[in-house]
Protein backbone atom coordinates (compact mmCIF):
# COMPACT_ATOMS: atom_id res chain seq x y z
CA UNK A 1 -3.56 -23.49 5.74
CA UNK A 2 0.04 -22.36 6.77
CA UNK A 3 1.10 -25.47 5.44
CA UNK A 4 -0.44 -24.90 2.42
CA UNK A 5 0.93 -21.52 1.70
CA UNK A 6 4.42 -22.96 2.79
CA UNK A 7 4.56 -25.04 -0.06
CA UNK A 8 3.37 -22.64 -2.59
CA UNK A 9 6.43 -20.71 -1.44
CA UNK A 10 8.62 -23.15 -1.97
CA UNK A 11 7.61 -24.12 -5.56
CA UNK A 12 7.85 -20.19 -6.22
CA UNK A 13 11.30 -20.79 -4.69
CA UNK A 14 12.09 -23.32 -6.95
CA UNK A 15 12.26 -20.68 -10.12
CA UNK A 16 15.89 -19.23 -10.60
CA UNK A 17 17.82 -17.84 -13.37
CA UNK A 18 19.47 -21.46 -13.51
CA UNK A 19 16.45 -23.39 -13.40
CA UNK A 20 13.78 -20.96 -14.81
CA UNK A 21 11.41 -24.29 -16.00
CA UNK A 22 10.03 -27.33 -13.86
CA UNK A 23 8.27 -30.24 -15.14
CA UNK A 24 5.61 -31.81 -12.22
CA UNK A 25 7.75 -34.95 -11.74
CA UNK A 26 11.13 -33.02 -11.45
CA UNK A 27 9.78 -30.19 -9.11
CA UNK A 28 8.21 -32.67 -6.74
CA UNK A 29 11.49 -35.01 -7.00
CA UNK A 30 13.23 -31.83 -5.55
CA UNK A 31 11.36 -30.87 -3.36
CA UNK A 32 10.71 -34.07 -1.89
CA UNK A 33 6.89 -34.43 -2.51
CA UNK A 34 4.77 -37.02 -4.50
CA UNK A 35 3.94 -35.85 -7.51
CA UNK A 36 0.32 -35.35 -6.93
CA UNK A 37 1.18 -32.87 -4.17
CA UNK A 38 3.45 -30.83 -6.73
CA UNK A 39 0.43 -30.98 -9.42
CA UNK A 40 -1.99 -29.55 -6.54
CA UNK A 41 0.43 -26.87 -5.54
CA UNK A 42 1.31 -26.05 -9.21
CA UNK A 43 -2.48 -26.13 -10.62
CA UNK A 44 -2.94 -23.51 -8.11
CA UNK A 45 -0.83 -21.15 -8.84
CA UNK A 46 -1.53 -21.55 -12.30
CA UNK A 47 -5.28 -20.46 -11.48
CA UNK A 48 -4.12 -17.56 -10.10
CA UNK A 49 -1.05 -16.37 -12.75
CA UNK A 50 1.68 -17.02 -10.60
CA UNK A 51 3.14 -19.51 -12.77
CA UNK A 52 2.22 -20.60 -16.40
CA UNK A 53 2.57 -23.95 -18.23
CA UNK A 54 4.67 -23.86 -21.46
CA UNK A 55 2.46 -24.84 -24.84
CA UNK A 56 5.58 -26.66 -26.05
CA UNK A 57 7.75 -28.38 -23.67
CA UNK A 58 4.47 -28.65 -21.16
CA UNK A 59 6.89 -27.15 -18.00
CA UNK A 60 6.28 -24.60 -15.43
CA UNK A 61 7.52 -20.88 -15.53
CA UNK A 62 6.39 -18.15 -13.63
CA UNK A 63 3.42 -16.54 -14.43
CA UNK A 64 3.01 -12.61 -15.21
CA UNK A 65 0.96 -12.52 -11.80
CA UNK A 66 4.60 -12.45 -10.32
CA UNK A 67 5.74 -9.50 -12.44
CA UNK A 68 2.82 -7.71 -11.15
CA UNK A 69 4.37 -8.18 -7.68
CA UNK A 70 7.72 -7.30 -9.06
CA UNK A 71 6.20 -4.21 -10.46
CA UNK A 72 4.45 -3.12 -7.09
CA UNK A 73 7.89 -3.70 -5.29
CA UNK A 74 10.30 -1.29 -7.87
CA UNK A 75 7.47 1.29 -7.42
CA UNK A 76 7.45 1.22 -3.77
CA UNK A 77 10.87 1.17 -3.26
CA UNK A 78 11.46 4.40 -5.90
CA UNK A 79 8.86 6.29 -3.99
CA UNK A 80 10.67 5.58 -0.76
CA UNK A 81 13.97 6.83 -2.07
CA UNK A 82 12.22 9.99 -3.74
CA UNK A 83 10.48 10.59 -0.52
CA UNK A 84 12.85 9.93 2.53
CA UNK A 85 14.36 13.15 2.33
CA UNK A 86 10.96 15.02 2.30
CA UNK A 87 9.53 13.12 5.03
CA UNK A 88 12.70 14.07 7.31
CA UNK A 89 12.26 17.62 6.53
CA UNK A 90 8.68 16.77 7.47
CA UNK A 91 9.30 15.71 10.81
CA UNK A 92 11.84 18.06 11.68
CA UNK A 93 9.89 21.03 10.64
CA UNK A 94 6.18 19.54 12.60
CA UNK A 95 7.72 17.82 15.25
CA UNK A 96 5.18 14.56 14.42
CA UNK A 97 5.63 11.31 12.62
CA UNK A 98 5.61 10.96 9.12
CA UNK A 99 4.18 8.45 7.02
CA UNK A 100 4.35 6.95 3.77
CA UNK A 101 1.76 4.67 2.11
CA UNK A 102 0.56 2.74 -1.08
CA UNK A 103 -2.03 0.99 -2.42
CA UNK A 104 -2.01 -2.20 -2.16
CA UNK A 105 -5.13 -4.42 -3.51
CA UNK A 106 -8.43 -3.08 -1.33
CA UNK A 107 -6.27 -2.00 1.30
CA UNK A 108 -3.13 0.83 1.67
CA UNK A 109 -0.08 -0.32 3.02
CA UNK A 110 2.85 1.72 5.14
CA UNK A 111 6.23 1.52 3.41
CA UNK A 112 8.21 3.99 5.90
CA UNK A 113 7.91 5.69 8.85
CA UNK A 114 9.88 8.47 10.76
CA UNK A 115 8.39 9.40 14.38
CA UNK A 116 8.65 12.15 15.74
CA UNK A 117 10.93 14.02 18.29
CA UNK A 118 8.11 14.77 20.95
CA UNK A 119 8.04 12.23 23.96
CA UNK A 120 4.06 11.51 22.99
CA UNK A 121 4.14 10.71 19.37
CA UNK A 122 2.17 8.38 17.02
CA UNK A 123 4.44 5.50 16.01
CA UNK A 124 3.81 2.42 13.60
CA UNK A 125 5.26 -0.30 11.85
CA UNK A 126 5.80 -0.63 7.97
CA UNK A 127 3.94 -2.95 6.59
CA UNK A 128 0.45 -2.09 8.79
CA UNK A 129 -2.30 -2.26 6.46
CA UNK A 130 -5.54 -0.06 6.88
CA UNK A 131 -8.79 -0.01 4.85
CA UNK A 132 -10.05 2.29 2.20
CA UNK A 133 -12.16 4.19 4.61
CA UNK A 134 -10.40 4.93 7.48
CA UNK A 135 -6.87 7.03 8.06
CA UNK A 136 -6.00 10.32 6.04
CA UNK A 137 -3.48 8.33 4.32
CA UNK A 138 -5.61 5.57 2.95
CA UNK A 139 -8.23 8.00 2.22
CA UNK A 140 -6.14 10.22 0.04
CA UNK A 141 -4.76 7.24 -1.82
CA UNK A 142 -8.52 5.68 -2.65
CA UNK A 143 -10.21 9.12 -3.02
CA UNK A 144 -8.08 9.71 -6.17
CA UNK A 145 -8.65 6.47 -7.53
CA UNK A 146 -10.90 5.74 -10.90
CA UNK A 147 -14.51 5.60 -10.10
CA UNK A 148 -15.10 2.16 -11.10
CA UNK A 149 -12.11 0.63 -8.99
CA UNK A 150 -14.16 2.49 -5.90
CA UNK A 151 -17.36 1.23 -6.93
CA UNK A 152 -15.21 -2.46 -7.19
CA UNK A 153 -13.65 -2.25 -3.86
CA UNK A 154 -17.07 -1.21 -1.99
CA UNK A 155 -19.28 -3.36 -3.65
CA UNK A 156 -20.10 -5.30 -0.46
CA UNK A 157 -17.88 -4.35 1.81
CA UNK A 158 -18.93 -3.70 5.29
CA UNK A 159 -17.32 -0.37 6.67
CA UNK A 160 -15.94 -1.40 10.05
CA UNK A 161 -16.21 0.73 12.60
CA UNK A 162 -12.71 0.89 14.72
CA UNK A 163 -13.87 4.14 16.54
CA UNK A 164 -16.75 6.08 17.30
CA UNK A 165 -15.03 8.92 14.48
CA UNK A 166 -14.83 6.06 11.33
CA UNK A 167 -16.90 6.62 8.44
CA UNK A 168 -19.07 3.11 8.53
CA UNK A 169 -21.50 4.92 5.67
CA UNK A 170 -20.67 4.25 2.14
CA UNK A 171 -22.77 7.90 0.96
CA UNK A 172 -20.64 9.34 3.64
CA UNK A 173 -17.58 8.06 2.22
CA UNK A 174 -18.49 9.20 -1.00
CA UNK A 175 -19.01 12.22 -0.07
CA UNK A 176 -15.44 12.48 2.02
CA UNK A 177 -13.57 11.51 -0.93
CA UNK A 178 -15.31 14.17 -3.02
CA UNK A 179 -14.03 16.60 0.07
CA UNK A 180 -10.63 15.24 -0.58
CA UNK A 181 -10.36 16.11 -4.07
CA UNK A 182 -11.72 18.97 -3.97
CA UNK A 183 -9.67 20.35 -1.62
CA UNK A 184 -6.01 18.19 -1.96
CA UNK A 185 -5.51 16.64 1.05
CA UNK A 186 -7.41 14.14 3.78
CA UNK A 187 -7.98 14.78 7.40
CA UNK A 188 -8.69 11.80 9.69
CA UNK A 189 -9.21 12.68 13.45
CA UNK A 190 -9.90 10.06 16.05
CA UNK A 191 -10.97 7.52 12.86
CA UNK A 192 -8.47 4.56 13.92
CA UNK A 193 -7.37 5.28 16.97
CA UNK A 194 -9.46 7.96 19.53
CA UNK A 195 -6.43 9.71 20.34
CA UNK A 196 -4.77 10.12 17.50
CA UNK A 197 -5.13 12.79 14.19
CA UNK A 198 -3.63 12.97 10.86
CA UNK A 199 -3.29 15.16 7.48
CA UNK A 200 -2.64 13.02 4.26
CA UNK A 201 -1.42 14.44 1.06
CA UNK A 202 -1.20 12.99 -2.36
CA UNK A 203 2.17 12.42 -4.31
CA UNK A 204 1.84 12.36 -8.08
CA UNK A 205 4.01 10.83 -10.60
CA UNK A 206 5.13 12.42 -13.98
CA UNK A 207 1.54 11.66 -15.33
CA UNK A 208 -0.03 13.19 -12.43
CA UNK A 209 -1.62 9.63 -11.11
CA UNK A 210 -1.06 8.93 -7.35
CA UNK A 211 0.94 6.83 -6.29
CA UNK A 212 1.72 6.95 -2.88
CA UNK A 213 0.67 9.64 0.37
CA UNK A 214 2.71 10.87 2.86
CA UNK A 215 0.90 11.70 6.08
CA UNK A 216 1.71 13.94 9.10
CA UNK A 217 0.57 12.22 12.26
CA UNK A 218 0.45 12.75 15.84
CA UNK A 219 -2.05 13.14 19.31
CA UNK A 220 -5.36 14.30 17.76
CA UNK A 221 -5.40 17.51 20.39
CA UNK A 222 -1.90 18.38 18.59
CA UNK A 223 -3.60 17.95 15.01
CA UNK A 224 -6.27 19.75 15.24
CA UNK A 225 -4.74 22.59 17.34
CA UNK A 226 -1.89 23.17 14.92
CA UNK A 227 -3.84 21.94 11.74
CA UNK A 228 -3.22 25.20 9.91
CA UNK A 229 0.43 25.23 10.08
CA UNK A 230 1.18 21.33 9.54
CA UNK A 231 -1.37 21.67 6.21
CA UNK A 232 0.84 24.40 4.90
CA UNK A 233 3.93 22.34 5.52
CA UNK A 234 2.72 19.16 4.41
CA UNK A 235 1.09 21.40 1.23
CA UNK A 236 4.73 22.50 0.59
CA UNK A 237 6.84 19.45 1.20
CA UNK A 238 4.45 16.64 -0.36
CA UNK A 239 4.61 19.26 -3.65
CA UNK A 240 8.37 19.31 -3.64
CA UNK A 241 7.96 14.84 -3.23
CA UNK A 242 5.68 14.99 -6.08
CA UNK A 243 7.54 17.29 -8.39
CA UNK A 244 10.83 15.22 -7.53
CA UNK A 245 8.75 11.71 -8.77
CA UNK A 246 8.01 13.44 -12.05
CA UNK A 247 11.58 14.52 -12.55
CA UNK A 248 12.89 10.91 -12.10
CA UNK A 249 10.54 9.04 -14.29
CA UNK A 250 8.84 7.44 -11.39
């Protein structure tokens, strides 16, 4: 299988500026493969848009699947810059770790990550993906979505439970994400970890969709016993995020 994706990469690779076409015998001439191996990897790709086969000259291009990608990656790395000075403030002010997370297909996905000051502190990694139901951050992000894309991404999906705390109940989880829009913002306490709590809020572009959350997280007995405060702040920090991703177009 690792094999498999390996080559995939490399006829992705293969796609430059300078060489933005690739007939089957050329690309598997370069890269050292029999043809049929090129066809394989190239058919694909095809099947999934990541490249596309020219009507004319009958060559490979890249497919609009890849802009898609390209699309999720200027996005992600806009929010970042809009939010890095937030989430400092955030941290400084709370004294926890702050988080910031998209969506990314059926699951969210942490782009940056400040920990806190505190000697016990919640840390992660960017790039740790979590599931629609568990974590204030994912929640926030999925509870805002359109109904039909939740309906989509729990159509047969088993809840898993990492803790005795996650929501494993799809009516349950319907009824948290109502919770969450009704009142801005996500709690998760004990959900993915036992020990550890969380308050997620929702950044907004100029048209008001969200697009990313920025979470405030840290021991659960610190979350819960300071919740009041570290809603305000996140309240008044994730606003000032959001109202700085309208102002630049993002």
């Amino acid at each position: 299988m690792l094999k498999t994706v390996d080559k995939a990469l490399d006829v992705l690779e293969a796609f430059t500026s300078d060489k933005p076409e690739w007939g089957v015998t050329e690309l598997g001439h370069h890269l050292g493969w029999d043809k049929s191996v090129a066809q394989r990897v190239l058919a694909t790709l095809e099947a999934r848009g990541y490249v596309a086969r020219s009507a004319r000259t009958r060559g490979y291009r890249l497919g609009l699947a890849v802009l898609g990608l390209a699309d999720v990656v200027n996005r992600t790395l806009d929010v970042r810059e809009a939010s890095r000075e937030g989430m400092a403030e955030l941290v400084g002010r709370t004294g926890e770790s702050a988080l910031l997370t998209v969506v990314a297909g059926d699951e969210a996905v942490c782009v940056d990550a400040l920990d806190g000051p505190r000697a016990i502190k919640y840390s992660t990694r960017v790039g740790m993906r979590v599931p629609p139901h568990v974590g204030a951050g994912s929640k926030v992000l999925f509870a805002f979505r359109p109904a039909e894309e939740i309906e989509a991404f729990l159509s047969g999906r088993e809840l898993e439970a990492f803790t005795e705390g996650t929501i494993v109940d799809r009516g349950d989880l319907l009824e948290e994400y109502a919770r969450i829009r009704a009142r801005g913002v996500a709690f998760s306490l004990g959900e993915l970890d036992p020990e550890v709590g969380a308050i997620g809020f929702p950044l907004r572009d100029r048209l008001g969709a969200v697009v990313a959350a920025v979470t405030v997280v840290g021991p659960k007995s610190r979350i819960v016993g300071e919740q009041a405060r570290l809603e305000r702040t996140l309240r008044e920090i994730g606003g000032r995020i959001s109202s700085g991703l309208a102002a630049g177009g993002s």
